[in-house]
Protein backbone atom coordinates (compact mmCIF):
# COMPACT_ATOMS: atom_id res chain seq x y z
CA UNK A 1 -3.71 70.95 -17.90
CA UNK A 2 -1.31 73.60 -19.59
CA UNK A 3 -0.51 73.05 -23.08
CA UNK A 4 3.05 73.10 -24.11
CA UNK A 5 3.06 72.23 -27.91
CA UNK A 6 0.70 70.87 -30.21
CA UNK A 7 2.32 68.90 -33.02
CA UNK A 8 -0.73 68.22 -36.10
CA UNK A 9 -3.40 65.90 -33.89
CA UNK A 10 -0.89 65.32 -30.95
CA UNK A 11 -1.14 67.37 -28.28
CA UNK A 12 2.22 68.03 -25.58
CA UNK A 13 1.76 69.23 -21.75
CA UNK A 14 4.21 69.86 -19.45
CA UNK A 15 3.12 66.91 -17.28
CA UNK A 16 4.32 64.57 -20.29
CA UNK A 17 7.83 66.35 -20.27
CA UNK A 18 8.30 65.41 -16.91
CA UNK A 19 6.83 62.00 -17.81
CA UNK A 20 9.45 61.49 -20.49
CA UNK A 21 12.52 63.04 -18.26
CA UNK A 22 11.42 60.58 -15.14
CA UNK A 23 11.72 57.49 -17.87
CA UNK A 24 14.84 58.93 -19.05
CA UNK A 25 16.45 58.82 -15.71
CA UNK A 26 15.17 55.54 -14.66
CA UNK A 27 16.02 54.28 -18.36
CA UNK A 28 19.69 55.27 -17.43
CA UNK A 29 20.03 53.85 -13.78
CA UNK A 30 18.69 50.81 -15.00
CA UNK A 31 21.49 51.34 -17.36
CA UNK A 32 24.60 52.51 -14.67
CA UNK A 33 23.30 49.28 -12.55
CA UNK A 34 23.69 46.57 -14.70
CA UNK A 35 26.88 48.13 -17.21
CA UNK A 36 29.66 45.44 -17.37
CA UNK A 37 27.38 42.20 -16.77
CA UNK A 38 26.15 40.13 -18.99
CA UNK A 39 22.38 41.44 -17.85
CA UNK A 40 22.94 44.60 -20.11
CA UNK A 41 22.60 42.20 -23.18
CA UNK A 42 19.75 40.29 -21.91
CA UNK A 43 18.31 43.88 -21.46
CA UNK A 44 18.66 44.92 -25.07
CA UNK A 45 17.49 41.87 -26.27
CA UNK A 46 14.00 42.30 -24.17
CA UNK A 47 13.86 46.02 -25.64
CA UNK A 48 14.44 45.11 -29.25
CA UNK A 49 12.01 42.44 -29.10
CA UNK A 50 9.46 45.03 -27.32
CA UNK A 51 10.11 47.51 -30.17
CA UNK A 52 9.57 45.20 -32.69
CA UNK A 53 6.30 44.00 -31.08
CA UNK A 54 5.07 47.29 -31.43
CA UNK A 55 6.33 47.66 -34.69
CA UNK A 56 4.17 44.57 -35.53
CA UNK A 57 0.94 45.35 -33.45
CA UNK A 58 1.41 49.12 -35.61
CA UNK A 59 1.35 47.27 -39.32
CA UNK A 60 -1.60 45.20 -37.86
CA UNK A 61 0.16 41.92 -38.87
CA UNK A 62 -1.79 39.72 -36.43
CA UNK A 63 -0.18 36.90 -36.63
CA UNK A 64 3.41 37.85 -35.41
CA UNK A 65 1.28 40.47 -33.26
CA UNK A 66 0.27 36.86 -31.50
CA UNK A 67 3.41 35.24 -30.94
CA UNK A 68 4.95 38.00 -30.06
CA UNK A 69 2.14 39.19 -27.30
CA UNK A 70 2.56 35.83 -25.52
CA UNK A 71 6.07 36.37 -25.01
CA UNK A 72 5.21 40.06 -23.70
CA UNK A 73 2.36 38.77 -21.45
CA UNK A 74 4.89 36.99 -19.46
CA UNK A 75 7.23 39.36 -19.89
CA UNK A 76 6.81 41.00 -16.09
CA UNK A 77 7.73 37.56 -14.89
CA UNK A 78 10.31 36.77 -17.24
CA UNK A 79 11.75 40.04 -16.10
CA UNK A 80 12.19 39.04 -12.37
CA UNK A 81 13.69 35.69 -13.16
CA UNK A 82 16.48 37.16 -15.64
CA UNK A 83 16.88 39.96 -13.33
CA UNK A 84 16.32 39.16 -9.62
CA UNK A 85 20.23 39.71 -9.07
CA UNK A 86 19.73 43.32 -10.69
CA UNK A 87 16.35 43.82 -9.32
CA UNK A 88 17.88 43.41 -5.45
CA UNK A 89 20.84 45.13 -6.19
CA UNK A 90 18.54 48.25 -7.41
CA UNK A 91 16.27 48.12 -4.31
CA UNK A 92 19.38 48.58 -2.39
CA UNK A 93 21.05 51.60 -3.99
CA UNK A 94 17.01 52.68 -3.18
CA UNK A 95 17.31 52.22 0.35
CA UNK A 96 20.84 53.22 1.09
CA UNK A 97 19.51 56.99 -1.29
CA UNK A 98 16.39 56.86 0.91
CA UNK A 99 18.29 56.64 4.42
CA UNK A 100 17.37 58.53 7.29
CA UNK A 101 20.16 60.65 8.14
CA UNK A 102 22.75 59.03 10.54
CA UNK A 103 24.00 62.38 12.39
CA UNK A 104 19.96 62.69 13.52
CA UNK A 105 18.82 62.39 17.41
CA UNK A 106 17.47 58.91 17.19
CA UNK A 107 20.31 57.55 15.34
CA UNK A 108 22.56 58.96 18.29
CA UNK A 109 20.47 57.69 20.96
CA UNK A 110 20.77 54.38 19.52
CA UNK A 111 24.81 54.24 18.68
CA UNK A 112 24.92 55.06 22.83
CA UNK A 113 24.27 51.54 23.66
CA UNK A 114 26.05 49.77 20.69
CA UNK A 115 29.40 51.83 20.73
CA UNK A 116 31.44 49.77 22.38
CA UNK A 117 30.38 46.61 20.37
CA UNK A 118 31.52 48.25 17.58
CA UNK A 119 35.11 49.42 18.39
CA UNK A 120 38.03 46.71 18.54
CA UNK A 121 41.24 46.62 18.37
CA UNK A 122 41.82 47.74 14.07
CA UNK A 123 45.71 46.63 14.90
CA UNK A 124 44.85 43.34 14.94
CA UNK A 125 43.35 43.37 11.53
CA UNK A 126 46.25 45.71 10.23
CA UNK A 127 49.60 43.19 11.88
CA UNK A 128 47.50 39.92 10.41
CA UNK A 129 47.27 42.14 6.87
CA UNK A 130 51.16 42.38 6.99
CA UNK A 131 51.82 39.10 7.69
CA UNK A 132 49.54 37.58 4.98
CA UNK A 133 51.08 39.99 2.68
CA UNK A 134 54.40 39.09 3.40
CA UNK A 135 53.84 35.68 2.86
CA UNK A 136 51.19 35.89 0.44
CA UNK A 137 48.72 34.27 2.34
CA UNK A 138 45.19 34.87 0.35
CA UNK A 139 42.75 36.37 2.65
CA UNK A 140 39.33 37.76 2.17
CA UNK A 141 37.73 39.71 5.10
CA UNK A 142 34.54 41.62 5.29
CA UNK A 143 33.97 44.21 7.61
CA UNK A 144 30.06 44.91 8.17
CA UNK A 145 29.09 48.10 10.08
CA UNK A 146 24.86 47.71 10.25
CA UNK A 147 23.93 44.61 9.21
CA UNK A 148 24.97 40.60 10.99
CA UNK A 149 25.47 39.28 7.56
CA UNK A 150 23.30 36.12 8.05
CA UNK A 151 22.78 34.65 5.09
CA UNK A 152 26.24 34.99 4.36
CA UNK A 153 27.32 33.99 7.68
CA UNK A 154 25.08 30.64 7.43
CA UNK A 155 27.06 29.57 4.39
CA UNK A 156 30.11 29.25 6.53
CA UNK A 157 31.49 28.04 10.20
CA UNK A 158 30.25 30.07 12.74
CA UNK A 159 33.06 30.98 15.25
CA UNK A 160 31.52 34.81 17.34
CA UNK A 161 35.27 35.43 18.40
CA UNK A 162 36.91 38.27 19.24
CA UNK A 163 39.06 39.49 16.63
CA UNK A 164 42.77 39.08 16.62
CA UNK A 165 46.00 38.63 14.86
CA UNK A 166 46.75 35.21 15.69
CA UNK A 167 43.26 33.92 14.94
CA UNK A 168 43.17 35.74 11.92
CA UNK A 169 46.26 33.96 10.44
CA UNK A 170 45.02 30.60 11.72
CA UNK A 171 41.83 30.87 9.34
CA UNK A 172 43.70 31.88 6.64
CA UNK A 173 46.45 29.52 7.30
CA UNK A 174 46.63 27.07 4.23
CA UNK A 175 46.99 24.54 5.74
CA UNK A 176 43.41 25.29 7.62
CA UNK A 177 40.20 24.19 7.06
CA UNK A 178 38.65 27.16 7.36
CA UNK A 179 41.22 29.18 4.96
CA UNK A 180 39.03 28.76 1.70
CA UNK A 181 36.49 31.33 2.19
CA UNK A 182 35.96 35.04 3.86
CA UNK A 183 35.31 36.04 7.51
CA UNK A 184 33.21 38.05 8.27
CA UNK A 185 33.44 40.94 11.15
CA UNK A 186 30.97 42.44 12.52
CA UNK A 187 30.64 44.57 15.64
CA UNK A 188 34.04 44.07 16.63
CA UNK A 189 33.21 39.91 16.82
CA UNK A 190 34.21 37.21 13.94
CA UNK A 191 30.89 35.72 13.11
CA UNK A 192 32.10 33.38 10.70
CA UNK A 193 34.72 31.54 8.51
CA UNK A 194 34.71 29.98 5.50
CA UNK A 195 31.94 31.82 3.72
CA UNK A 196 30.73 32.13 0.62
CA UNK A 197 30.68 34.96 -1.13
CA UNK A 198 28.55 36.62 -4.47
CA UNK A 199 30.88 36.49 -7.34
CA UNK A 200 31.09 39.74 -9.68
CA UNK A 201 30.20 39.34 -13.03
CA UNK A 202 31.68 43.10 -14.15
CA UNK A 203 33.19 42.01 -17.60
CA UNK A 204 35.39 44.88 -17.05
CA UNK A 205 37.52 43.93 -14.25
CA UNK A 206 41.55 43.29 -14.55
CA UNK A 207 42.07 40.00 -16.22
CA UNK A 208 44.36 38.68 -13.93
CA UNK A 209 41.59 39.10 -10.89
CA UNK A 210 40.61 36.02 -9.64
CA UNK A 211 37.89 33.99 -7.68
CA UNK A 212 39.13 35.65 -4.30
CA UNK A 213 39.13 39.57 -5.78
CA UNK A 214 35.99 39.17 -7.82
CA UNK A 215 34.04 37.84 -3.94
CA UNK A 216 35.04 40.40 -2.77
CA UNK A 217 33.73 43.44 -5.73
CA UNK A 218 30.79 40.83 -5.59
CA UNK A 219 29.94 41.41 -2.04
CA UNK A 220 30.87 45.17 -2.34
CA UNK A 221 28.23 45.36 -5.31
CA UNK A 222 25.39 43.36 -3.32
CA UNK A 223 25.71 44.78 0.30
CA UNK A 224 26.73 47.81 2.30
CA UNK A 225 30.43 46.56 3.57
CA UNK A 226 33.90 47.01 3.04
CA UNK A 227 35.89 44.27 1.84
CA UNK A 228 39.51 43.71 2.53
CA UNK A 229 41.36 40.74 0.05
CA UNK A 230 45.26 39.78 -0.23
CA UNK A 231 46.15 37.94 -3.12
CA UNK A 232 47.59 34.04 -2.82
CA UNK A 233 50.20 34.81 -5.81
CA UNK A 234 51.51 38.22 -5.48
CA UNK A 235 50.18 39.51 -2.12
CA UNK A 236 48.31 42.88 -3.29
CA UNK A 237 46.01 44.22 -1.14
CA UNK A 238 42.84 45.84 -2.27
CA UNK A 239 39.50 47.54 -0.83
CA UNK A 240 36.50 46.94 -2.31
CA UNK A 241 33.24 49.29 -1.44
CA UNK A 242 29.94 49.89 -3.64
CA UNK A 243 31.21 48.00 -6.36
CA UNK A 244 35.16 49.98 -6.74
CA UNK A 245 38.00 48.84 -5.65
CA UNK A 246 41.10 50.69 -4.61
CA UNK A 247 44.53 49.08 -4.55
CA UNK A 248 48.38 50.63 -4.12
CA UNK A 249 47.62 51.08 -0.22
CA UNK A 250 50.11 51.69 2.73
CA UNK A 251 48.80 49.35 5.79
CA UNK A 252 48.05 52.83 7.36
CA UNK A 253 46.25 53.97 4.64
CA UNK A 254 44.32 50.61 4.76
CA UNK A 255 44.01 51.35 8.72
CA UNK A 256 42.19 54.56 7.72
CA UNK A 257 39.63 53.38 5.31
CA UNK A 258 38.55 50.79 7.52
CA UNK A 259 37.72 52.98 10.33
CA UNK A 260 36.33 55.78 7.95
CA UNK A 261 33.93 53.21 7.10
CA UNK A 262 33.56 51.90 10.29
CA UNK A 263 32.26 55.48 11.69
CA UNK A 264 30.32 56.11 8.65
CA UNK A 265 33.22 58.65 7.81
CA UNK A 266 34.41 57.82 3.99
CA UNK A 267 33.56 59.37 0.69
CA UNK A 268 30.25 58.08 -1.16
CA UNK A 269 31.96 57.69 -4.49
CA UNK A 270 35.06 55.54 -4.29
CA UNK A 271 35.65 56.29 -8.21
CA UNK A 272 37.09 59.58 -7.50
CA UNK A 273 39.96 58.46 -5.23
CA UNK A 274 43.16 58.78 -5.96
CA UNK A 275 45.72 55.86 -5.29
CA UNK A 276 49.53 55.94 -6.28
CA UNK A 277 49.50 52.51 -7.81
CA UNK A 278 52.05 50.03 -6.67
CA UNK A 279 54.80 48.18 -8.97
CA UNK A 280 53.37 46.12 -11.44
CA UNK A 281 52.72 42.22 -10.65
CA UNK A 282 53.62 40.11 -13.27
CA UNK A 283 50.58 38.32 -15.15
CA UNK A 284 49.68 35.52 -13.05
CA UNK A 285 46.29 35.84 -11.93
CA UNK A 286 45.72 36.81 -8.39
CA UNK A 287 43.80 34.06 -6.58
């Protein structure tokens, strides 16, 4: 093993650079993953303790060194129960870094068969859009492109219908039973109405964002879709996608994200789009 530096007794290799950088870099994902939630304090307040435990177990004071190792022998398992929300959310960005390249052979022998599933009619969507916002009719719509959504479908009605305008403003009618909730689209079908969605717990969204806009950054942040929601108070329309939203869109801009996405065509990082914001609501919070 090649020495790098010796410092007094301690010596330093090259593999323990690496060693430090890799815990660095996991140290700060762990970080980027749970900034904004109330998980980041729970975080620090596990590390603290953990420092001071070693701190402790250092000045040999055994009987702290005691208590404080029975919290640490559980602490794997504490860590899981605190975190579990966290913990899936970082196996996920895993996978979707990990994917096998969609442009490959097998990919494209596969999309032969299940092309026409996934095309429909995106007018539909885009006339029931300009209807709800015209009479700010709250909506919340999920479009998925891979996955069939089941968990989240079982939480609501099941319907497998074709998607159209006039269906789509039937659900979100208010006076409909099925109008508290999202539907969810997949392969060119609604699966389902009235489902429930994860709520966002980003401490750093808009005040005025309510139950309806937070589902839908909550479902952007815990699965691979795109999220449409109008607002019941001031009918704004925003996308939300890996945990960003964009608002300020034109119906044809809103056209075009949603079939960027649906062809696996739009940008990785939503942060860096631009959007000419639209006139300010006034501060009643969007449902």
């Amino acid at each position: 093993m090649i020495l790098a530096l010796k410092i007094g007794f301690l010596e330093v290799t090259w593999v323990d650079f690496i060693d430090i950088g890799l815990v660095a870099v996991l140290l700060y994902q762990v970080y980027k993953l749970i900034r904004g939630s109330i998980a980041v304090n729970i975080f620090l307040g596990i590390l603290a303790l953990y420092l001071v435990y070693l701190i402790v177990r250092a000045a040999q004071m055994e009987l702290l060194t005691t208590i404080l190792g029975q919290f640490m022998g559980v602490g794997v398992l504490a860590t899981i129960i605190l975190f579990q929300q966290e913990i899936r959310k970082f196996l996920l960005v895993i996978g979707r870094s990990t994917e096998v390249n969609r442009d490959t052979l097998i990919k494209s022998f596969t999309n032969w068969r299940t092309q026409h599933e996934d095309d429909f009619d995106i007018q539909e969507v885009i006339e029931a859009a300009k209807t709800l916002k015209a009479t700010r009719t709250g909506a919340l719509v999920v479009f998925s492109r891979d996955s069939e959504l089941k968990f989240y479908v079982e939480t609501g009605d099941p319907l497998n219908s074709v998607v159209s305008r006039r269906l789509l403003l039937s659900i979100f009618n208010k006076n409909s039973p099925l109008h508290d909730g999202a539907v969810i689209i997949h392969k060119g079908k609604i699966k389902a109405a009235r489902c429930v969605l994860p709520v966002s717990e980003n401490d750093h969204l808009p005040p005025h964002f309510g139950l309806r806009h937070r589902s839908a950054i909550g479902m952007s942040e815990s699965t691979d879709t795109l999220i449409m929601a109008i607002s019941e108070e001031t009918g704004r329309l925003i996308l939300a996608r890996n945990g960003a939203y964009i608002k300020g869109l034109k119906l044809k801009q809103v056209e075009q994200k949603i079939l960027e996405y649906l062809h696996d065509e739009e940008p990785k990082d939503w942060s860096a789009i631009k959007i000419e914001p639209e006139s300010q609501p006034s501060e009643q919070q969007e449902a």
